[in-house]
Structure formats: structure tokens, C-alpha cells
PDB file of N, CA and C in Angstrom:
ATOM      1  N   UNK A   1       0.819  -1.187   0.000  1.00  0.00           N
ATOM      2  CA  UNK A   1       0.000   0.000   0.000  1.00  0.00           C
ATOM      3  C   UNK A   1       0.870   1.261   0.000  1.00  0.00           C
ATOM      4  N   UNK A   2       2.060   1.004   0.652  1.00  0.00           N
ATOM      5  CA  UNK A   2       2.961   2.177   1.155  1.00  0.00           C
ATOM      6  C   UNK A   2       3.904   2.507  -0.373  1.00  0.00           C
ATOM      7  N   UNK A   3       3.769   1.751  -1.925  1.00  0.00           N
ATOM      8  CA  UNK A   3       4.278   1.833  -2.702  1.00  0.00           C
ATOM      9  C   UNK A   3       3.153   2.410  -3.998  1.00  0.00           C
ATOM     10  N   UNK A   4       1.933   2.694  -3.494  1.00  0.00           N
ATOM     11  CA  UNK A   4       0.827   3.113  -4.083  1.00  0.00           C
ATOM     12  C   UNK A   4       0.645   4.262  -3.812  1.00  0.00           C
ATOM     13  N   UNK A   5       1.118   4.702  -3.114  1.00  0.00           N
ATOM     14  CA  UNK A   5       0.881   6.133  -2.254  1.00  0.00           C
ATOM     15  C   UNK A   5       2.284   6.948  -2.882  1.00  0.00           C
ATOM     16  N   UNK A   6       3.213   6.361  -2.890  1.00  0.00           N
ATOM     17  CA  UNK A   6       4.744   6.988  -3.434  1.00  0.00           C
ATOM     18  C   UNK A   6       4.105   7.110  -4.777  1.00  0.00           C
ATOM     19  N   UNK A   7       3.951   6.009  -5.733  1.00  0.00           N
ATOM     20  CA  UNK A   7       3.418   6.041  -6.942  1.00  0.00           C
ATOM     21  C   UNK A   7       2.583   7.152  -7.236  1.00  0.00           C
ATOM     22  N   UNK A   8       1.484   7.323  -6.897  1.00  0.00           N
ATOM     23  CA  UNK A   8       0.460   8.368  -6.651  1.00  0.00           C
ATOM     24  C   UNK A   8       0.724  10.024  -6.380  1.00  0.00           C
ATOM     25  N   UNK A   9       1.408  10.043  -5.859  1.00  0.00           N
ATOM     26  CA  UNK A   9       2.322  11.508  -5.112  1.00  0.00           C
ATOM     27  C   UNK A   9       3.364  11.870  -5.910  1.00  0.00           C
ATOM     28  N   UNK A  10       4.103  10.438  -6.456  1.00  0.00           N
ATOM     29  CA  UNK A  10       5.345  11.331  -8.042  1.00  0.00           C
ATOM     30  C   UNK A  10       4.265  11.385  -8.934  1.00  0.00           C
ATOM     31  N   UNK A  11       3.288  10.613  -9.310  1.00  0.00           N
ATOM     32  CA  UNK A  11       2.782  10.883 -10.341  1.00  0.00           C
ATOM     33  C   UNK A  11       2.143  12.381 -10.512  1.00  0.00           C
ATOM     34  N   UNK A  12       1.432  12.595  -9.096  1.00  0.00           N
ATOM     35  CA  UNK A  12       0.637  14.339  -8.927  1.00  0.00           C
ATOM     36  C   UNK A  12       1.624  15.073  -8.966  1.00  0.00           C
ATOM     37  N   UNK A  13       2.795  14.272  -8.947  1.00  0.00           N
ATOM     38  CA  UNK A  13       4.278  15.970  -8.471  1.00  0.00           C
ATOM     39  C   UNK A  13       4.543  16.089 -10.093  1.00  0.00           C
ATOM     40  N   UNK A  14       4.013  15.075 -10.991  1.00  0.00           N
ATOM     41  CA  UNK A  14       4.876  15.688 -12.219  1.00  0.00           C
ATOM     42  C   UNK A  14       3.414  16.224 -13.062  1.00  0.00           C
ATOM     43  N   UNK A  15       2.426  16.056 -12.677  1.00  0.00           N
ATOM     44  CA  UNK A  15       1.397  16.950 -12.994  1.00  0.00           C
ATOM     45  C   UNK A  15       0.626  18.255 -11.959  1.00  0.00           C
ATOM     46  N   UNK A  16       1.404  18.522 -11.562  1.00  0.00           N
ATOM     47  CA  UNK A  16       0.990  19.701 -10.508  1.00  0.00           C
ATOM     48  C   UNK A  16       0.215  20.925 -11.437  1.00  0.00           C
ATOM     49  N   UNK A  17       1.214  21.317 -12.369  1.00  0.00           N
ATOM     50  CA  UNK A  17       0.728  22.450 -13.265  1.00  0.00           C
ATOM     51  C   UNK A  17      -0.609  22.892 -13.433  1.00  0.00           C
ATOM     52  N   UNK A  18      -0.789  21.172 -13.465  1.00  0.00           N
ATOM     53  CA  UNK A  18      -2.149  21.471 -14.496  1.00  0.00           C
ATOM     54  C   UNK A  18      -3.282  21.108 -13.736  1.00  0.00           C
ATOM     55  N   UNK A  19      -4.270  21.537 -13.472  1.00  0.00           N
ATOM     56  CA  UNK A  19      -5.523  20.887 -12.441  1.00  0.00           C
ATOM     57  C   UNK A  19      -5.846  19.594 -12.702  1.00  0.00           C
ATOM     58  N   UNK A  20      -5.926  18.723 -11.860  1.00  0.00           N
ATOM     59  CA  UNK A  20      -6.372  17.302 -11.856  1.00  0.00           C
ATOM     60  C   UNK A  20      -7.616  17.302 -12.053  1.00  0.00           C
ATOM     61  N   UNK A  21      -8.378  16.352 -12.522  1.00  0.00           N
ATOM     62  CA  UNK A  21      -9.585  15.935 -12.984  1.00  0.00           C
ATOM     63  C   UNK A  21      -9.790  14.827 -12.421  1.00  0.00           C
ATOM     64  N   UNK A  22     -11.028  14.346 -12.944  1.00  0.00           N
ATOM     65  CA  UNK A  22     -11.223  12.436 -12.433  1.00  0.00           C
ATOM     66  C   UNK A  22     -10.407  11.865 -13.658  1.00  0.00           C
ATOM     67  N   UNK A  23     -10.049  12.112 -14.662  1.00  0.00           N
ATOM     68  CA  UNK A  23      -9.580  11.226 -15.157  1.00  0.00           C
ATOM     69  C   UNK A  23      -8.136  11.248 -15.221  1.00  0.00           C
ATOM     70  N   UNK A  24      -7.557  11.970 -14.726  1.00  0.00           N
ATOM     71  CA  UNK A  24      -6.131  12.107 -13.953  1.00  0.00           C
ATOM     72  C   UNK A  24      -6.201  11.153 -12.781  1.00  0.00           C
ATOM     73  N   UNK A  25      -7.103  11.326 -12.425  1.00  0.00           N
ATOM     74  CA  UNK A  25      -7.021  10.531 -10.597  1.00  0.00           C
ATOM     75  C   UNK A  25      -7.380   9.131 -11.025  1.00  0.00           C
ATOM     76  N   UNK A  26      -8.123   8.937 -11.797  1.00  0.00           N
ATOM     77  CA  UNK A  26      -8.267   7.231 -12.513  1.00  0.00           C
ATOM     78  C   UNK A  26      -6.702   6.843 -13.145  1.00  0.00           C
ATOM     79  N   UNK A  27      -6.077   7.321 -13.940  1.00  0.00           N
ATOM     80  CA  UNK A  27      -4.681   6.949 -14.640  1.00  0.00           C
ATOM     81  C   UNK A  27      -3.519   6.986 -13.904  1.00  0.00           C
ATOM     82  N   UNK A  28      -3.781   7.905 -12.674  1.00  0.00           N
ATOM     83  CA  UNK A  28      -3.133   7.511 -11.317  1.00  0.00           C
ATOM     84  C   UNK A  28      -3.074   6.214 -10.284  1.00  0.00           C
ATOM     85  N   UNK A  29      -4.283   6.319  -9.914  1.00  0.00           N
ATOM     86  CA  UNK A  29      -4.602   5.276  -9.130  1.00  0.00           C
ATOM     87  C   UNK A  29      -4.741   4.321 -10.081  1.00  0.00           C
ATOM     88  N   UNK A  30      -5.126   3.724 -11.539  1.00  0.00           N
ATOM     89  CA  UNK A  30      -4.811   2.006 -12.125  1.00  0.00           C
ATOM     90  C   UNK A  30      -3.012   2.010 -12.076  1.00  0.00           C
ATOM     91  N   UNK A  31      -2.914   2.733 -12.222  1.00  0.00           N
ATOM     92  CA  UNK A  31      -1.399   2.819 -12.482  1.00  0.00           C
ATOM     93  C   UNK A  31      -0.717   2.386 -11.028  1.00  0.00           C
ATOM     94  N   UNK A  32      -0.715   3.120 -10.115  1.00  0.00           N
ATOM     95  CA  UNK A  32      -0.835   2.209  -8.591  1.00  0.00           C
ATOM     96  C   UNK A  32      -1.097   1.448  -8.685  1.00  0.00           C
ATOM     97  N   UNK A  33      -2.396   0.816  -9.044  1.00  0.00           N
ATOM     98  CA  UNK A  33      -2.861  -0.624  -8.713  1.00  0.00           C
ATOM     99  C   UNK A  33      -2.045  -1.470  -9.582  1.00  0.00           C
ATOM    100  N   UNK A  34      -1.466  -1.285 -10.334  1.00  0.00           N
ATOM    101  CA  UNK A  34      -0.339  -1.987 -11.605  1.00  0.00           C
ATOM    102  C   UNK A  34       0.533  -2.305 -10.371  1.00  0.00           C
ATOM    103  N   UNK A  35       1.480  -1.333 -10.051  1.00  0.00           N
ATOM    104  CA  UNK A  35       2.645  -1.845  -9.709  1.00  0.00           C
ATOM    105  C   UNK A  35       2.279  -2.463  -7.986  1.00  0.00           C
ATOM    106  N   UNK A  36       1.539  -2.354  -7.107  1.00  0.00           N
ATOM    107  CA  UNK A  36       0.703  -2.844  -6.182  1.00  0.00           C
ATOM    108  C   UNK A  36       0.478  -4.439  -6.526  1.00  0.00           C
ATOM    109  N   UNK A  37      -0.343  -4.838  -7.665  1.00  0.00           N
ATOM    110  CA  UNK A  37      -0.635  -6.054  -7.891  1.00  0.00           C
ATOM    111  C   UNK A  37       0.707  -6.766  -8.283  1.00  0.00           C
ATOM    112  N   UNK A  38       1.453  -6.289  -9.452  1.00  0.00           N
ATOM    113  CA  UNK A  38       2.655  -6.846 -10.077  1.00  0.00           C
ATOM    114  C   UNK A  38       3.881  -7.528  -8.805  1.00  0.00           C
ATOM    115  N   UNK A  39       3.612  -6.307  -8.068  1.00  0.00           N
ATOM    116  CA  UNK A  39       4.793  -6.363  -6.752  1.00  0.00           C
ATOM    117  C   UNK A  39       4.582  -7.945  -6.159  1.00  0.00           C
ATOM    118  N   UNK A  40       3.035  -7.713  -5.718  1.00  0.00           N
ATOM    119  CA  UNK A  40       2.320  -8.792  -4.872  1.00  0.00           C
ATOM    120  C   UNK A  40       2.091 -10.512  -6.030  1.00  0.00           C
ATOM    121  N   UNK A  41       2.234 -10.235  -6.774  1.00  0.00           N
ATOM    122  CA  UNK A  41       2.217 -11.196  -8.307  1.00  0.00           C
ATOM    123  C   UNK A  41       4.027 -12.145  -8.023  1.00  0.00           C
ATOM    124  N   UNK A  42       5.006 -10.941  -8.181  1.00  0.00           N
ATOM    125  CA  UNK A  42       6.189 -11.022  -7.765  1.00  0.00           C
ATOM    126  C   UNK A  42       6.588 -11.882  -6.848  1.00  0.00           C
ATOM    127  N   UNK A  43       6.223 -11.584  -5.769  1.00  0.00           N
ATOM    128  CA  UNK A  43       6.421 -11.968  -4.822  1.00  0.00           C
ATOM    129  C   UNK A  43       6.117 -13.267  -4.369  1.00  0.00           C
ATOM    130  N   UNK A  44       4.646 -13.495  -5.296  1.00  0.00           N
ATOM    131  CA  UNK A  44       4.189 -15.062  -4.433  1.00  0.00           C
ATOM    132  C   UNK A  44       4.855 -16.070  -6.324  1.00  0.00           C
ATOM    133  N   UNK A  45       5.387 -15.313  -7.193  1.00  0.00           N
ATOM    134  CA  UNK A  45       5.987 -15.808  -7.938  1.00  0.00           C
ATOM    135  C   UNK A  45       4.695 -16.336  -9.070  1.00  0.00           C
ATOM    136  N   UNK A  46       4.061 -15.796  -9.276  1.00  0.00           N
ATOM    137  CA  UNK A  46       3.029 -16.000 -10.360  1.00  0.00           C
ATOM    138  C   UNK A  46       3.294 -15.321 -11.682  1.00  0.00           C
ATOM    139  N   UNK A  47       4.131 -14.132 -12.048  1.00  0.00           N
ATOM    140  CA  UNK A  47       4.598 -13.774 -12.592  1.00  0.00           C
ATOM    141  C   UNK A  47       5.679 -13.301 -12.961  1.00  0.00           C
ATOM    142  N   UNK A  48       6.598 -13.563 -14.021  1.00  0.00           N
ATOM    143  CA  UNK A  48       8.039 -12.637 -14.774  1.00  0.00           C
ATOM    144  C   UNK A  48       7.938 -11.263 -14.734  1.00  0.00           C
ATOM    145  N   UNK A  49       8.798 -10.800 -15.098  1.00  0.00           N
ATOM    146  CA  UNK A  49       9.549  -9.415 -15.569  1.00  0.00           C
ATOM    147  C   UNK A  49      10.638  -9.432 -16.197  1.00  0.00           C
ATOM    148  N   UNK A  50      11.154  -8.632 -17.093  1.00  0.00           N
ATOM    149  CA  UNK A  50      12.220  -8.318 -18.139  1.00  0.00           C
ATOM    150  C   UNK A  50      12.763  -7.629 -17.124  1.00  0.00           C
ATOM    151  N   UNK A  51      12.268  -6.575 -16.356  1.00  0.00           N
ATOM    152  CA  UNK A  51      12.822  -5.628 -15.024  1.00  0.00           C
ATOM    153  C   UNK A  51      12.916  -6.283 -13.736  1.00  0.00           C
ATOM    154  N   UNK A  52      14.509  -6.743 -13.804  1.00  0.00           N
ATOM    155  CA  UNK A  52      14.859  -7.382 -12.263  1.00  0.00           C
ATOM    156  C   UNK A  52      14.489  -6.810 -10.840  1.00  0.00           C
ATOM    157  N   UNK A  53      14.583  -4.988 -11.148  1.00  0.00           N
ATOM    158  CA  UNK A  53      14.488  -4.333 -10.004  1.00  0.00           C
ATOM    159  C   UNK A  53      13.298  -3.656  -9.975  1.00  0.00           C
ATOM    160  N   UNK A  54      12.850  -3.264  -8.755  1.00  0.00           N
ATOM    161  CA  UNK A  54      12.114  -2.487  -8.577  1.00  0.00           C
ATOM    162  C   UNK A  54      11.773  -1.335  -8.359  1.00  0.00           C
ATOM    163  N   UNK A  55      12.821  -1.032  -8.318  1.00  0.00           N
ATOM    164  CA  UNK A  55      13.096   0.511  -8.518  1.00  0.00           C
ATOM    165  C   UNK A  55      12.623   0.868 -10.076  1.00  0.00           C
ATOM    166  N   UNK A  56      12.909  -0.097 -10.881  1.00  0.00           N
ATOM    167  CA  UNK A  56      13.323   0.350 -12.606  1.00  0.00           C
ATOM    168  C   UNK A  56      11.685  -0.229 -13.110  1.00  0.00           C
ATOM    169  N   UNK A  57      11.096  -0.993 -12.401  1.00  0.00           N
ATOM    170  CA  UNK A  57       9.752  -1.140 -12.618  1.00  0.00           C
ATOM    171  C   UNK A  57       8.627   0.359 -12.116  1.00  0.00           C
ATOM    172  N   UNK A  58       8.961   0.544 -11.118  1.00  0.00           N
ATOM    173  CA  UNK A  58       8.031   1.443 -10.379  1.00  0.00           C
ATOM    174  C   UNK A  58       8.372   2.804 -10.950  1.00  0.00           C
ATOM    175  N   UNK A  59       9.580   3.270 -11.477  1.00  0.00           N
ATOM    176  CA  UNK A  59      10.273   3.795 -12.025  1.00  0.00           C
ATOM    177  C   UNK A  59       9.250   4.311 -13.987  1.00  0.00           C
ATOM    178  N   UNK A  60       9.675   3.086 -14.366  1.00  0.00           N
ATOM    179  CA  UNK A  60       8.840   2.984 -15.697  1.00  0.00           C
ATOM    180  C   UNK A  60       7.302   2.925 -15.564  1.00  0.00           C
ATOM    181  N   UNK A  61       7.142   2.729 -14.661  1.00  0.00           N
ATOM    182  CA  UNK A  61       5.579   2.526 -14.375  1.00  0.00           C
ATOM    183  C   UNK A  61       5.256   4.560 -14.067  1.00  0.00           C
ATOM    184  N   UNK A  62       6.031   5.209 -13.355  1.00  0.00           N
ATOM    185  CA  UNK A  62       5.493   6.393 -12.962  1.00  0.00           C
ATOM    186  C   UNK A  62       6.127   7.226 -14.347  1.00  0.00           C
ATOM    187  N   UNK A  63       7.061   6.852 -15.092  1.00  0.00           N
ATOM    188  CA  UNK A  63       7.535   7.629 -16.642  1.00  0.00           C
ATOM    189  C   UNK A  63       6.503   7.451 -17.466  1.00  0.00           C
ATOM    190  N   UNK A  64       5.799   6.389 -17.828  1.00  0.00           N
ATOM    191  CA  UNK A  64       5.081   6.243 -18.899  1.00  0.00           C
ATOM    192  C   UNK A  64       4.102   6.951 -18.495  1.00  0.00           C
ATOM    193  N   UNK A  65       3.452   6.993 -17.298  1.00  0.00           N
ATOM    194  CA  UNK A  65       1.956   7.678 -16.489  1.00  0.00           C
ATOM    195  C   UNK A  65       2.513   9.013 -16.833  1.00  0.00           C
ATOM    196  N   UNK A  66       3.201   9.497 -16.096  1.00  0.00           N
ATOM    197  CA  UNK A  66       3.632  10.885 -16.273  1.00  0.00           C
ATOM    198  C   UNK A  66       3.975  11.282 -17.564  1.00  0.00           C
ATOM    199  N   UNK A  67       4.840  10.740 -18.582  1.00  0.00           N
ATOM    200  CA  UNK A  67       4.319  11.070 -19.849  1.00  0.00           C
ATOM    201  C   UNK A  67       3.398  11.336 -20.473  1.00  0.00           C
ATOM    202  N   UNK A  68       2.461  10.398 -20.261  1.00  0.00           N
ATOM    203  CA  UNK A  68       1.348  10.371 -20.580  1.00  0.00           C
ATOM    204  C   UNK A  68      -0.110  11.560 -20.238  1.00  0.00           C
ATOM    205  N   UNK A  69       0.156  12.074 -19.239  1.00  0.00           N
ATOM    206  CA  UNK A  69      -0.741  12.971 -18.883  1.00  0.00           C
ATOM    207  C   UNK A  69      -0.168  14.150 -18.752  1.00  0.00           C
ATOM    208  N   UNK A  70       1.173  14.565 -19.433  1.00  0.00           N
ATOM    209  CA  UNK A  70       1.682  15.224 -20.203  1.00  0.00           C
ATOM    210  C   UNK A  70       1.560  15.112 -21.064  1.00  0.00           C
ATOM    211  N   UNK A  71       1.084  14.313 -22.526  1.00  0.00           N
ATOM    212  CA  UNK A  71       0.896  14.780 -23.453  1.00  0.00           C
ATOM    213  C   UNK A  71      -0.697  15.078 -23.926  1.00  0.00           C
ATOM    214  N   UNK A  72      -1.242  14.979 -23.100  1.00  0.00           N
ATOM    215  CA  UNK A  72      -2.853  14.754 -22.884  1.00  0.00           C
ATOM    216  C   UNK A  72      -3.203  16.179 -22.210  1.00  0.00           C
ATOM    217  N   UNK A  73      -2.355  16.937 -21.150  1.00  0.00           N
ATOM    218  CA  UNK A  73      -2.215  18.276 -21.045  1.00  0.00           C
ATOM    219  C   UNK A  73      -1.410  19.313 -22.580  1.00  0.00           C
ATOM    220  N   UNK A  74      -0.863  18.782 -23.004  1.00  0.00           N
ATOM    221  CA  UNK A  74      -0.637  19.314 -24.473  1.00  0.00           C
ATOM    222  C   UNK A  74      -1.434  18.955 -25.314  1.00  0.00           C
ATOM    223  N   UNK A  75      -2.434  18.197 -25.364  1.00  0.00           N
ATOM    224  CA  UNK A  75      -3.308  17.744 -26.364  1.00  0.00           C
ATOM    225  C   UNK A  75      -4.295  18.728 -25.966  1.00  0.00           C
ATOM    226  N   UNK A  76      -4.922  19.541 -24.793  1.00  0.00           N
ATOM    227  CA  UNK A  76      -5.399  20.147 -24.509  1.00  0.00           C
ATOM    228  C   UNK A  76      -5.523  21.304 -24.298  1.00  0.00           C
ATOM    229  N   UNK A  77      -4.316  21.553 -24.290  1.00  0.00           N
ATOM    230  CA  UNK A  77      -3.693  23.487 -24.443  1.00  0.00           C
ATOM    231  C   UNK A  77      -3.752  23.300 -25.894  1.00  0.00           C
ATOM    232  N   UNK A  78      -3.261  22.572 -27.384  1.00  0.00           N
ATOM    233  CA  UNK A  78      -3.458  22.667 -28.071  1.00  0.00           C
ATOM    234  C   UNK A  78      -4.959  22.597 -28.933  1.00  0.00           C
ATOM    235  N   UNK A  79      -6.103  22.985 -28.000  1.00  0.00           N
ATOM    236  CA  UNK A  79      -7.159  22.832 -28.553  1.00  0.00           C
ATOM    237  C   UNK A  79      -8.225  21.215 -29.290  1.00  0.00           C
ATOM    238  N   UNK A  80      -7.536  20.204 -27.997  1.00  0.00           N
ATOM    239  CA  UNK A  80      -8.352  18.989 -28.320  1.00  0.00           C
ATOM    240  C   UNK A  80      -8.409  18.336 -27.150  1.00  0.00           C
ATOM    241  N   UNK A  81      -9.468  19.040 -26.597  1.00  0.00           N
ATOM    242  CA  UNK A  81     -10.101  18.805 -24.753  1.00  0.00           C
ATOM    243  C   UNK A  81     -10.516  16.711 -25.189  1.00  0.00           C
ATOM    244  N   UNK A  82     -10.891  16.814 -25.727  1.00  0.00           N
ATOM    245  CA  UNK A  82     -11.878  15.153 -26.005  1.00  0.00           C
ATOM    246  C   UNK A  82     -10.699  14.895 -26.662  1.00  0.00           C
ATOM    247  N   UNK A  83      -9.927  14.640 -27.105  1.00  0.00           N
ATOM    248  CA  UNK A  83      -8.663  13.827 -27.395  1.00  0.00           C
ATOM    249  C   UNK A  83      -8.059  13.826 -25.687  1.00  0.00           C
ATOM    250  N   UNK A  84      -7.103  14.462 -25.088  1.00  0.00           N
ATOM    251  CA  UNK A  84      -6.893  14.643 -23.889  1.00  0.00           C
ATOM    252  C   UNK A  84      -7.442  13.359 -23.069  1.00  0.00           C
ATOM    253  N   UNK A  85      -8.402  13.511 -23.201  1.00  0.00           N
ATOM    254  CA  UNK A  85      -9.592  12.857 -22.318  1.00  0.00           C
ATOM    255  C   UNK A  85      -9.945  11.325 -22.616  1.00  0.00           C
ATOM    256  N   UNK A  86      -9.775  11.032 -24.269  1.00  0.00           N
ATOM    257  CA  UNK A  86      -9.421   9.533 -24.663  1.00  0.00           C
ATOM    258  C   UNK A  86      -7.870   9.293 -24.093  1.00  0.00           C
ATOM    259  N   UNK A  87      -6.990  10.095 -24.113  1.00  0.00           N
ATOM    260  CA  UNK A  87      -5.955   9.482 -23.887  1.00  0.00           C
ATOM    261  C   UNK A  87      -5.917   8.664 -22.224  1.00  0.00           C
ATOM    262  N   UNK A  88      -6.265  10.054 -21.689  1.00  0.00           N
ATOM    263  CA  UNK A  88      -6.294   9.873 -20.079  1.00  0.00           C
ATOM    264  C   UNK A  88      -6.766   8.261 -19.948  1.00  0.00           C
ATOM    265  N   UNK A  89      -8.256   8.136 -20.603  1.00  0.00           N
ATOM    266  CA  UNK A  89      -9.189   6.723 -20.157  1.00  0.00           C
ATOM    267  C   UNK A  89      -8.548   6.221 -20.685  1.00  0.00           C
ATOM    268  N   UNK A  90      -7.761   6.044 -21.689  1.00  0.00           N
ATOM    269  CA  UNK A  90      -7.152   4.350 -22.629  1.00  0.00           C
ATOM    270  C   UNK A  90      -6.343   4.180 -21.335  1.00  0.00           C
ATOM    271  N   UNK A  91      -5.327   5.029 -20.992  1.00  0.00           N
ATOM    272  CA  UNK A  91      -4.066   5.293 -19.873  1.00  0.00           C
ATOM    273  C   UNK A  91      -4.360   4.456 -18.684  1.00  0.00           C
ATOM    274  N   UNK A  92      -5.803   4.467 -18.053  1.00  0.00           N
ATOM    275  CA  UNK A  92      -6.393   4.271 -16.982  1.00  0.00           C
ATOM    276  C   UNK A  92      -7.094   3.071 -17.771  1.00  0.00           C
ATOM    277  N   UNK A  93      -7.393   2.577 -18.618  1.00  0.00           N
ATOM    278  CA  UNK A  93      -7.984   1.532 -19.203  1.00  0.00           C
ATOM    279  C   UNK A  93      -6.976   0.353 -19.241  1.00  0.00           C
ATOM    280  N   UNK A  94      -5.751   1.266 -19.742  1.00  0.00           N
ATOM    281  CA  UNK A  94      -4.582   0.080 -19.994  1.00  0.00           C
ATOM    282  C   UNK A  94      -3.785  -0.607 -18.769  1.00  0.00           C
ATOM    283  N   UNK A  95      -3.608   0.009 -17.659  1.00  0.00           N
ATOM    284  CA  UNK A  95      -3.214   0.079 -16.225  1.00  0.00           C
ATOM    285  C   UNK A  95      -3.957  -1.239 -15.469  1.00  0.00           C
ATOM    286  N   UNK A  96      -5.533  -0.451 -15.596  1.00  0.00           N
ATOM    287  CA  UNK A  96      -6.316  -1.163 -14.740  1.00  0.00           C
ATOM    288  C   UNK A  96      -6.348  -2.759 -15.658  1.00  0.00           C
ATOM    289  N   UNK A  97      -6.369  -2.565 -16.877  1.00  0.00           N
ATOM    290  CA  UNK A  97      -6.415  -4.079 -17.294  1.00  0.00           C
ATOM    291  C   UNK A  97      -5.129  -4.969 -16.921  1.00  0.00           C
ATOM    292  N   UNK A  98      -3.971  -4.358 -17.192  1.00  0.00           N
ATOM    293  CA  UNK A  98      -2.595  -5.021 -16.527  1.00  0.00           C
ATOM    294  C   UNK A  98      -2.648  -5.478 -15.112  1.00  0.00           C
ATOM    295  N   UNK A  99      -3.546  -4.652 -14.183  1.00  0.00           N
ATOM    296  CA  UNK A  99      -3.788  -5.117 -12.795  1.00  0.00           C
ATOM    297  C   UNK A  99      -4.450  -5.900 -12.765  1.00  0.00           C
ATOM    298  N   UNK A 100      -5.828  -6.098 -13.236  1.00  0.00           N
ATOM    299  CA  UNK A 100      -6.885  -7.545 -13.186  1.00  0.00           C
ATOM    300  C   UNK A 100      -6.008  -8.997 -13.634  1.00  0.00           C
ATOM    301  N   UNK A 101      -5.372  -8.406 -14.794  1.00  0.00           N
ATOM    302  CA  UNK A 101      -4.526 -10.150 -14.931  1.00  0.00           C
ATOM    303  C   UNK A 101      -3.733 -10.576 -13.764  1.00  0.00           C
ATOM    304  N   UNK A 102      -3.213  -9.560 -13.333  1.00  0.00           N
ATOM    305  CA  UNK A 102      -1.825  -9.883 -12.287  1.00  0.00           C
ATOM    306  C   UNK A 102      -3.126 -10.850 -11.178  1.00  0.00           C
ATOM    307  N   UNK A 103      -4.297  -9.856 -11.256  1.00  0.00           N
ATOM    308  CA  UNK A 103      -5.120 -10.330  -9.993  1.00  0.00           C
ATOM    309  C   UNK A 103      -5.705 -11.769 -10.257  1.00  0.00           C
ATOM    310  N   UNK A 104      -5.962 -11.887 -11.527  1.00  0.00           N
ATOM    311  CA  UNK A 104      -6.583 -13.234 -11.750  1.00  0.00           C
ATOM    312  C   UNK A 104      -5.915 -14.105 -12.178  1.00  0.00           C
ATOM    313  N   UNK A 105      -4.307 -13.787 -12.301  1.00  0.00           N
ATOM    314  CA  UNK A 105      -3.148 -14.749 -12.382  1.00  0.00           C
ATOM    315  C   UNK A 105      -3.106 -15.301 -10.934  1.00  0.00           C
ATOM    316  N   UNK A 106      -3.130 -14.634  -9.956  1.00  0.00           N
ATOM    317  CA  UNK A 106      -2.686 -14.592  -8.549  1.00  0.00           C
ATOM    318  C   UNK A 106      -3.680 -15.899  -7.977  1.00  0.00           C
ATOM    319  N   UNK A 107      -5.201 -15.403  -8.301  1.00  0.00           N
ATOM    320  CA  UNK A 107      -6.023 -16.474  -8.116  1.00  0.00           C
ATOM    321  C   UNK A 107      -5.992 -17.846  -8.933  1.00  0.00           C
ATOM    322  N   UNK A 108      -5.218 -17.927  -9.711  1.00  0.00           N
ATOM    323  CA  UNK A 108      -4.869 -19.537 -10.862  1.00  0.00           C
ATOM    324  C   UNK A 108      -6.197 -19.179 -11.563  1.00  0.00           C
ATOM    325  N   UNK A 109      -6.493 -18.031 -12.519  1.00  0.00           N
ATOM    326  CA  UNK A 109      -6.854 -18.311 -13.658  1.00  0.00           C
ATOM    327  C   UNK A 109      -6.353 -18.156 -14.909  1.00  0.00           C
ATOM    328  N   UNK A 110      -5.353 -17.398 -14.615  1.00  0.00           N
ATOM    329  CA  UNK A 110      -4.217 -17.305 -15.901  1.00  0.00           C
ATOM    330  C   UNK A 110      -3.226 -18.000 -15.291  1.00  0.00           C
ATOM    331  N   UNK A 111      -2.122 -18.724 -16.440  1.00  0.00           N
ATOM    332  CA  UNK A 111      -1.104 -18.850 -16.400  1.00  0.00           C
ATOM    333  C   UNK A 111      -0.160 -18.531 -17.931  1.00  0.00           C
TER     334      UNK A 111
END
């Protein structure tokens, strides 16, 4: 939990600029729940990684987020509020789906 909360807090520190929305706070928090589940996936050994460490996971996990709602704040100063706004949900779409597998790997329905 205590690595969801770090996650969550770099992610708002590299979007401060710009006012948060709900769909900032959704692409935040799946994105937490990514590296939350993956960790806990890890651990009881249900799943790989190409990324040995965790630093370089949690790491890439808060670059791509934060990229991402950086360019979705430029998609939006440039005059395409509803683009912005698909990006955000795919962002938070793509996250939260990476977390359900980890979760339903965890329970033995994927392998």
C-alpha cells in the first residue's frame, strides 16, 4: 500500500501544473494498482519481468503515467479537450487491465 501512495504523489508531483480531474485521478490510481498487484504477483511468484528491479519497474511505471498525462495536457492546451480525455481513459484503461490479470493470475486463472 505504502508503494501506491509513493506512486500516486510522483505521479501528482509531475502533474501539478495542471488541475487534476477524475480522469487524472483514474490513470493515477490504475497505475498504482499496476505496480501494487505486479509487486504482490512477484512476490508469491506468479509472474516474470524483463525488469529485475524495482526501482526500474516502479520507475517505468510512474515515466510512462507521467508522460502520458503530459501529453494529454498538451493535447489540450493545443485545442483537443476530447482527445486529452481519450488518452487519459485508454491510460487508466490500460493500467487497470494489466492489474486484473496480475489479480486473476494470482487467483490460478491465468497462467
Amino acid at each position: 500500500m505504502k508503494r501506491a501512495i509513493v506512486v500516486a504523489g510522483v505521479l501528482v508531483a509531475l502533474s501539478r501544473q495542471a488541475r487534476a480531474d477524475v480522469f487524472d485521478a483514474l490513470a493515477i490510481g490504475a497505475a498504482a494498482s499496476d505496480v501494487v498487484t505486479t509487486e504482490a504477483a512477484l512476490r508469491r511468484g506468479f509472474v516474470e519481468t524483463n525488469l529485475g528491479n524495482r526501482g526500474a519497474r516502479v520507475g517505468a511505471n510512474v515515466l510512462l503515467t507521467g508522460a502520458t498525462l503530459l501529453a494529454a495536457r498538451e493535447l489540450k492546451k493545443a485545442g483537443h479537450p476530447g482527445w486529452a480525455k481519450v488518452v487519459k481513459i485508454a491510460t487508466a484503461g490500460g493500467w487497470g487491465y494489466i492489474a486484473s490479470r496480475n489479480v486473476r493470475t494470482m487467483r490460478g486463472g491465468l497462467r
